[in-house]
Protein backbone atom coordinates (compact mmCIF):
# COMPACT_ATOMS: atom_id res chain seq x y z
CA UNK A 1 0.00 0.00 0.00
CA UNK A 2 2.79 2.58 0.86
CA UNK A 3 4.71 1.74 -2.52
CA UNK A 4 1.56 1.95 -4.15
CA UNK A 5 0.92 5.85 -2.32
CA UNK A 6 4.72 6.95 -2.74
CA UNK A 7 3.92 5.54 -6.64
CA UNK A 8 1.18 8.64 -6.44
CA UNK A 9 3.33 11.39 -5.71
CA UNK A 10 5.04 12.99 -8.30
CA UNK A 11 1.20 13.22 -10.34
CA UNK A 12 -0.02 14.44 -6.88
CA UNK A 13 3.29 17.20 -7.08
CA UNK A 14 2.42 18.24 -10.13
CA UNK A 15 -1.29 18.64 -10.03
CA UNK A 16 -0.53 20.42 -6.60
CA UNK A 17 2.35 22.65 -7.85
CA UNK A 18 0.28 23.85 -11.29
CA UNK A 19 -1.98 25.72 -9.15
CA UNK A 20 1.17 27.69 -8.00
CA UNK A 21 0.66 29.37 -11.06
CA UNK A 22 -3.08 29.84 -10.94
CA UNK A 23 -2.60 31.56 -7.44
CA UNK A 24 -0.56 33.80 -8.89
CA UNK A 25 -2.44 35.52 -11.14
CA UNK A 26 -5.51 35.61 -8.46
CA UNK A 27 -3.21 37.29 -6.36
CA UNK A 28 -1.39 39.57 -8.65
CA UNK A 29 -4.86 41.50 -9.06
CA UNK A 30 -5.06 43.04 -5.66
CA UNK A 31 -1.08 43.11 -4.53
CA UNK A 32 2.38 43.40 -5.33
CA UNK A 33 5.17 40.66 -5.89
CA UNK A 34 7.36 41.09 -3.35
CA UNK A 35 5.52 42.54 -0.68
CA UNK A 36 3.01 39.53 -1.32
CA UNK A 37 5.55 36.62 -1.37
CA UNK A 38 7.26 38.08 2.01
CA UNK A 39 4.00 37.85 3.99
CA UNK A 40 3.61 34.34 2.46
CA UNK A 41 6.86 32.79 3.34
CA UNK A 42 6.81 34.84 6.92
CA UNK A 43 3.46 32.87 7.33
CA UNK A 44 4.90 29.61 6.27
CA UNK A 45 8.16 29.86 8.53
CA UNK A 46 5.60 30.54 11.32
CA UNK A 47 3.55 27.90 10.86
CA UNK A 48 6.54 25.60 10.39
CA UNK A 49 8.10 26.48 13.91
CA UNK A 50 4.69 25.97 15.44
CA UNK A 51 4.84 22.60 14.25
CA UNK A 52 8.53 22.06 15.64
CA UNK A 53 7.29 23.34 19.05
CA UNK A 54 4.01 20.61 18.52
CA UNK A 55 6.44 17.90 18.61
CA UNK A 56 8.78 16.63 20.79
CA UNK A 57 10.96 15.02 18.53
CA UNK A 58 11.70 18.20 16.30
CA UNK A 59 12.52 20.05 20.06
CA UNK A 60 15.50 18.01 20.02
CA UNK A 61 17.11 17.82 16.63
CA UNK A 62 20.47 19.52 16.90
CA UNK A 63 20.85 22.16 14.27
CA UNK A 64 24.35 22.97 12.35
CA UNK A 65 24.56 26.64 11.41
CA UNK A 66 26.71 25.94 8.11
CA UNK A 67 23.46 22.88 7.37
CA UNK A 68 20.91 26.02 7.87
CA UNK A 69 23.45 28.35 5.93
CA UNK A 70 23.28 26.11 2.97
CA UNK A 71 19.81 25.63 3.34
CA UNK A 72 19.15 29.08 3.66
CA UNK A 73 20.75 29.98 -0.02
CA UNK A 74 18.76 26.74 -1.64
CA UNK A 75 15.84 28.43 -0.29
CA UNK A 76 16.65 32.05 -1.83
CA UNK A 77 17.09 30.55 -5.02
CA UNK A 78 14.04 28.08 -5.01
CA UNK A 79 11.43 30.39 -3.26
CA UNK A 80 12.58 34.05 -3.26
CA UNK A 81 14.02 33.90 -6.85
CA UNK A 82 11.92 31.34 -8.38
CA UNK A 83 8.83 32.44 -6.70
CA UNK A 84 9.72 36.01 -7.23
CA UNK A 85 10.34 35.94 -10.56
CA UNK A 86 7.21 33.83 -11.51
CA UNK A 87 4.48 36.59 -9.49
CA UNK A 88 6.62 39.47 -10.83
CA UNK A 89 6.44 38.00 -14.43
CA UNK A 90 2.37 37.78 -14.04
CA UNK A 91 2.51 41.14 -12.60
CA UNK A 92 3.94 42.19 -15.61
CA UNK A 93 1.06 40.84 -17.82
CA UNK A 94 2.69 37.18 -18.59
CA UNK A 95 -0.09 35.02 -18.58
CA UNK A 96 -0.41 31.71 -15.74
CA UNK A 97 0.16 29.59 -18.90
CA UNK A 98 3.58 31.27 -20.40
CA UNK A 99 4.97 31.68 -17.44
CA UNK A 100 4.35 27.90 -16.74
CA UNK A 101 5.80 26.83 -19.87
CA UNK A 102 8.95 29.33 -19.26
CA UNK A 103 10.01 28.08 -16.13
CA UNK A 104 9.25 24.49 -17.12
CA UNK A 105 11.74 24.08 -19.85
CA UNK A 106 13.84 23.47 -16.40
CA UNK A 107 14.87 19.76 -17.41
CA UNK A 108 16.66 21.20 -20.72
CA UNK A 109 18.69 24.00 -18.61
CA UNK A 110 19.59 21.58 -15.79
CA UNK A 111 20.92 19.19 -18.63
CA UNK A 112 23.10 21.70 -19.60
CA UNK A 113 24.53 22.77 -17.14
CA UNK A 114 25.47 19.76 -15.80
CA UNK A 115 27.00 19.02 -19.41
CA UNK A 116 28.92 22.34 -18.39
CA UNK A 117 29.82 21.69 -14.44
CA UNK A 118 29.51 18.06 -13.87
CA UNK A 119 30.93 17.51 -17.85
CA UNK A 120 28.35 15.57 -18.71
CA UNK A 121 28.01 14.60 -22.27
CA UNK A 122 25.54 15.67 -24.50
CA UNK A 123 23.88 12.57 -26.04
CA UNK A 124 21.98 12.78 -29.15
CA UNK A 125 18.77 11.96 -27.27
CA UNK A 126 19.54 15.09 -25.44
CA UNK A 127 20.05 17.76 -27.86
CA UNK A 128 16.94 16.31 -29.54
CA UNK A 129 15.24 16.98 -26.59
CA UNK A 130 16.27 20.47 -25.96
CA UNK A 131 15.51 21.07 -29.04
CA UNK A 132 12.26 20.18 -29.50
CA UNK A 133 11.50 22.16 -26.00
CA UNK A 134 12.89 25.16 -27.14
CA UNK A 135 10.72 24.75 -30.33
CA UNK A 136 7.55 24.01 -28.05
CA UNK A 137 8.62 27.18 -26.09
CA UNK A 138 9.02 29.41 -29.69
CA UNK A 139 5.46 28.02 -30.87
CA UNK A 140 3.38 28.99 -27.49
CA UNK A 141 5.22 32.60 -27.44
CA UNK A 142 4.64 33.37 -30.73
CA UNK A 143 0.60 32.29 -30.07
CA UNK A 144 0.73 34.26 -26.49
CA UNK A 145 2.08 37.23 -28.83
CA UNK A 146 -0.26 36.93 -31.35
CA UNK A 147 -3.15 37.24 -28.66
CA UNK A 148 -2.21 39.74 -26.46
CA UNK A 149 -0.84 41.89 -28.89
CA UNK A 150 2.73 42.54 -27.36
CA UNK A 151 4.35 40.30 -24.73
CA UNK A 152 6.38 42.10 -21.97
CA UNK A 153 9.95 42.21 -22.07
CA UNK A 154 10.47 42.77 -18.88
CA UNK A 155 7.78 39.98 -17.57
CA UNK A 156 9.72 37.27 -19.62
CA UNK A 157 12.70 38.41 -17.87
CA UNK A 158 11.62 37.93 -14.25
CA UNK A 159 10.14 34.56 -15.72
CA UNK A 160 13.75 33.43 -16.75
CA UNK A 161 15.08 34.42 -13.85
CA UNK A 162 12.61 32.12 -11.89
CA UNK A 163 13.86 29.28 -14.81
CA UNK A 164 17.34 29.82 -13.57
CA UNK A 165 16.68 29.95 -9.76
CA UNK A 166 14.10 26.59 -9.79
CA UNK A 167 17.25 25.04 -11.75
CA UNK A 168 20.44 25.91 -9.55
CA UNK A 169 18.06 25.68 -6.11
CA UNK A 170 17.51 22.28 -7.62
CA UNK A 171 20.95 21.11 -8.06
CA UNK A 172 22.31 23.00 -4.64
CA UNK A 173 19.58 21.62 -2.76
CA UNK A 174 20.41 18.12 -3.96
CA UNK A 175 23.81 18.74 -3.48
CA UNK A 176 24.14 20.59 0.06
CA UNK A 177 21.58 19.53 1.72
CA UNK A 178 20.50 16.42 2.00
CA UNK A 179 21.91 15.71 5.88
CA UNK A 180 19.43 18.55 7.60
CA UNK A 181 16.19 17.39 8.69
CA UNK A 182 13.92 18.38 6.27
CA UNK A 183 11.33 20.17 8.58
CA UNK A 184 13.95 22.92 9.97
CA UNK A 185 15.03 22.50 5.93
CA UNK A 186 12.20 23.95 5.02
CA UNK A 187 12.14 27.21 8.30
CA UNK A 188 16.16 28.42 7.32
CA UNK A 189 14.23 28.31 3.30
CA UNK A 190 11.44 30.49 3.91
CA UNK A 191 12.98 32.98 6.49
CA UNK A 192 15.76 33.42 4.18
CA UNK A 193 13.16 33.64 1.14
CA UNK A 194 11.31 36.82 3.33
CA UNK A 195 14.29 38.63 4.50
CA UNK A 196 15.76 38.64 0.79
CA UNK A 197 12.67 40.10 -0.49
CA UNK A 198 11.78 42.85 2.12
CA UNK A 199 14.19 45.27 0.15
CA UNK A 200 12.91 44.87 -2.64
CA UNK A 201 9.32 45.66 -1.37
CA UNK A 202 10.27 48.70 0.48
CA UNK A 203 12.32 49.66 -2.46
CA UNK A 204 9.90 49.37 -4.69
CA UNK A 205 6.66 48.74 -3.41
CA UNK A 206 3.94 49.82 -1.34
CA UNK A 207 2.69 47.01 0.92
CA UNK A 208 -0.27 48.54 -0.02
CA UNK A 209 -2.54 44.97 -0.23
CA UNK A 210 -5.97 45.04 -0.73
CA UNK A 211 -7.00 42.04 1.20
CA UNK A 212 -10.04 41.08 -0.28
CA UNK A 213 -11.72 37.54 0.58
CA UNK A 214 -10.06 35.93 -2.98
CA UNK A 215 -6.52 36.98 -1.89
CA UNK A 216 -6.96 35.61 1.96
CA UNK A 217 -7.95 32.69 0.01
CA UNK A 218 -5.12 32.70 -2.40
CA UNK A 219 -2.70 33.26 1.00
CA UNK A 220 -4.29 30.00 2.55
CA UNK A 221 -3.77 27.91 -0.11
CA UNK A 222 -0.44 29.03 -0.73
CA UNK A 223 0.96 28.33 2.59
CA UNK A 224 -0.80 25.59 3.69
CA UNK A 225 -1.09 23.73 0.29
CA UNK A 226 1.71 25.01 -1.58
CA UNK A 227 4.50 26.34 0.55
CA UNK A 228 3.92 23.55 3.23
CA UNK A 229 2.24 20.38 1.34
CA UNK A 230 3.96 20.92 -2.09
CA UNK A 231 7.22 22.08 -1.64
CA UNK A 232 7.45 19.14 0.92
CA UNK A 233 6.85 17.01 -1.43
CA UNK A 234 9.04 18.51 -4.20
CA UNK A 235 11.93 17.94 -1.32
CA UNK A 236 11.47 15.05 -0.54
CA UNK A 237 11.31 13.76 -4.60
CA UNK A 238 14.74 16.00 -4.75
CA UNK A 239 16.22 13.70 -1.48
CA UNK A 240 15.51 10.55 -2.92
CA UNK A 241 15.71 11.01 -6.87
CA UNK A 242 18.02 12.37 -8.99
CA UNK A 243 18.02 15.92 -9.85
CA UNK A 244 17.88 15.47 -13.72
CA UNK A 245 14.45 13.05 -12.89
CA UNK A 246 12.81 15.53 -10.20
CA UNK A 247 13.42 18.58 -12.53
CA UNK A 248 11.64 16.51 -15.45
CA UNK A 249 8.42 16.52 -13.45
CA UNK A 250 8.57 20.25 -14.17
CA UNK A 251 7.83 19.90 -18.05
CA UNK A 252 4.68 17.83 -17.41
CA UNK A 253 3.18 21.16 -15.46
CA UNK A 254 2.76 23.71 -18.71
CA UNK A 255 0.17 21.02 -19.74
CA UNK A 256 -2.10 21.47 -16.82
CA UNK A 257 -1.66 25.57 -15.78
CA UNK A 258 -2.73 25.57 -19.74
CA UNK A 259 -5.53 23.76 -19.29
CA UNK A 260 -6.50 25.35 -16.24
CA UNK A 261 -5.86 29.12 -17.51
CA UNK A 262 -7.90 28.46 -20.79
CA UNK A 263 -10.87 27.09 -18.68
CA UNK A 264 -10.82 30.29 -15.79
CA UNK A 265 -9.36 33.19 -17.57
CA UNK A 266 -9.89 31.91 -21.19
CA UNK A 267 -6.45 31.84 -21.71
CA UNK A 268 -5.62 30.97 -25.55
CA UNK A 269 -5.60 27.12 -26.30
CA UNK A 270 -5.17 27.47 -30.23
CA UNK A 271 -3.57 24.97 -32.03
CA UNK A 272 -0.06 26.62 -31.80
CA UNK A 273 -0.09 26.33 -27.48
CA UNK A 274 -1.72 22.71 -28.25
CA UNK A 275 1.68 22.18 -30.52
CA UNK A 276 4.28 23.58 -28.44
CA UNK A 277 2.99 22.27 -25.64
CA UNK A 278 3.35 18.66 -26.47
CA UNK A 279 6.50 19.35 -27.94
CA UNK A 280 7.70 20.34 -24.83
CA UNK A 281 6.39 17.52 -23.25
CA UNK A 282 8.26 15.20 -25.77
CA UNK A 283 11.24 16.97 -25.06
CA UNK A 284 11.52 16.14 -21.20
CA UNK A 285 10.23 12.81 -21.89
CA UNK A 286 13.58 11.88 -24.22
CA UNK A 287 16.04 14.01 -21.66
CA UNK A 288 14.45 12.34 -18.63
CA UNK A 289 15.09 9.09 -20.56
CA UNK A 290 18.02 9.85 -20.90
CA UNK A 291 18.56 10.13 -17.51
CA UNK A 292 17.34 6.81 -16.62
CA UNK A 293 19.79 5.26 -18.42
CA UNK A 294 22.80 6.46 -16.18
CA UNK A 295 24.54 4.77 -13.32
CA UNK A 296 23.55 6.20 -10.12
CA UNK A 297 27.25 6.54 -8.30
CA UNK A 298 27.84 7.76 -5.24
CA UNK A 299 30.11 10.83 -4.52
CA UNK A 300 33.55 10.36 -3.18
């Protein structure tokens, strides 16, 4: 029964991490990136170390600073920048569904960097892959374009920036720290996630939120589903997978925030998304195949 639950949850991650996306563009209509993601992860830290005070066992974990250090710059780069970038990009006007598709050509930059760092080598069945999800990524642009009219510079940029923080969070989080118990993990994460963002809300925001019933809505879900039950889970796939086969789950995501933006904000679903979309999803499926057939060795 447990093999047959565990089987369950990298669907359940994904169906649970699209709506990520969804939240973000409820909650970009009544508040601001930054100022919005730094009440969230303050709220998530909290109700983490009410948890840790709950039970006894977490009282008496000992704690290494340099294990919270490194867990504290994994979280920067998979909440604050990530995050960040992905509710700054909708800010901007990117739509749920782009921004979805943006980040989730993850599996194609984490494949080459590690061709780069870890010098990897770049099978054929790889390039084909990137390939093909850079194509998939060209086709559902150009139809986003063609809808809206113009597609913000400046949005795509925060959205690539989130691409390149889900990726190297990814790959330091596998690497750095996997010995800290993943509950106090998670605390270091999402304090250092709301202290790196204050200065950019007081900077340039005005923690002026309108907190309507939708966006206390939108806050519970994200903390309690996403920043707590999600990102749980994603750490947990990241501790016992490989990083090249977690970061493929991210590919199979644009598919369902498409879906789900065409059906509540009518979000285009012409042929050309339809295209690039499963081109995309072709693409991770030959690099994460790719990945399965490597040795798994263990670090000297």
């Amino acid at each position: 029964m447990a093999a047959v639950l565990r089987s369950f949850i990298p669907l359940m991650f994904v169906l649970l991490w699209s709506t990520g996306f969804i939240m973000a563009r409820f909650g970009m209509e009544t508040a601001e990136p930054a100022s919005f993601l730094s009440i969230r992860f303050a709220l998530a830290a909290l109700a983490l170390l009410a948890l840790s005070i709950l039970f006894p066992k977490l009282k008496t974990m000992k704690l290494h600073w340099k294990q919270l250090a490194h867990a504290a710059v994994a979280g920067v780069l998979l909440q604050a920048v990530y995050l960040g970038g992905v509710f700054a990009g909708v800010n901007e006007g990117i739509g749920a569904g782009l921004s979805s598709l943006i980040v989730g050509i993850q599996p194609v930059l984490t494949v080459l960097l590690a061709a780069v760092w870890l010098s990897e080598k770049l099978s054929k069945a790889k390039l084909i892959g990137i390939t093909l999800g850079f194509i998939g990524v060209a086709f559902v642009t150009a139809a986003w374009g063609q809808a809206d009219d113009v597609i913000s510079a400046k949005g795509i940029g925060f959205c690539v920036a989130a691409l390149f923080g889900i990726t190297l969070g990814t790959l330091y989080q596998k690497r750095f720290c996997q010995s800290i118990d993943l509950h106090f993990n998670m605390i270091a994460q999402y304090i250092a996630s709301a202290l790196f963002l204050l200065p950019f809300a007081w900077a340039w925001e005005s923690y002026a939120i309108d907190w309507t019933p939708k966006l206390q809505l939108v806050m519970v879900w994200l903390v309690l589903v996403l920043s707590l039950g999600a990102v749980f889970l994603l750490m947990w796939l990241i501790k016992v997978g490989e990083a090249g086969r977690v970061s493929a789950l991210f590919f199979l995501v644009p598919p369902v925030v498409a879906i789900e933006a065409w059906w509540l904000f009518e979000e285009p679903l012409t042929l050309n998304v339809i295209t690039g979309t499963a081109l995309c999803v072709l693409g991770v499926a030959i690099v994460s195949g790719s990945f399965g057939k490597r040795k798994i060795t263990k670090a000297s």
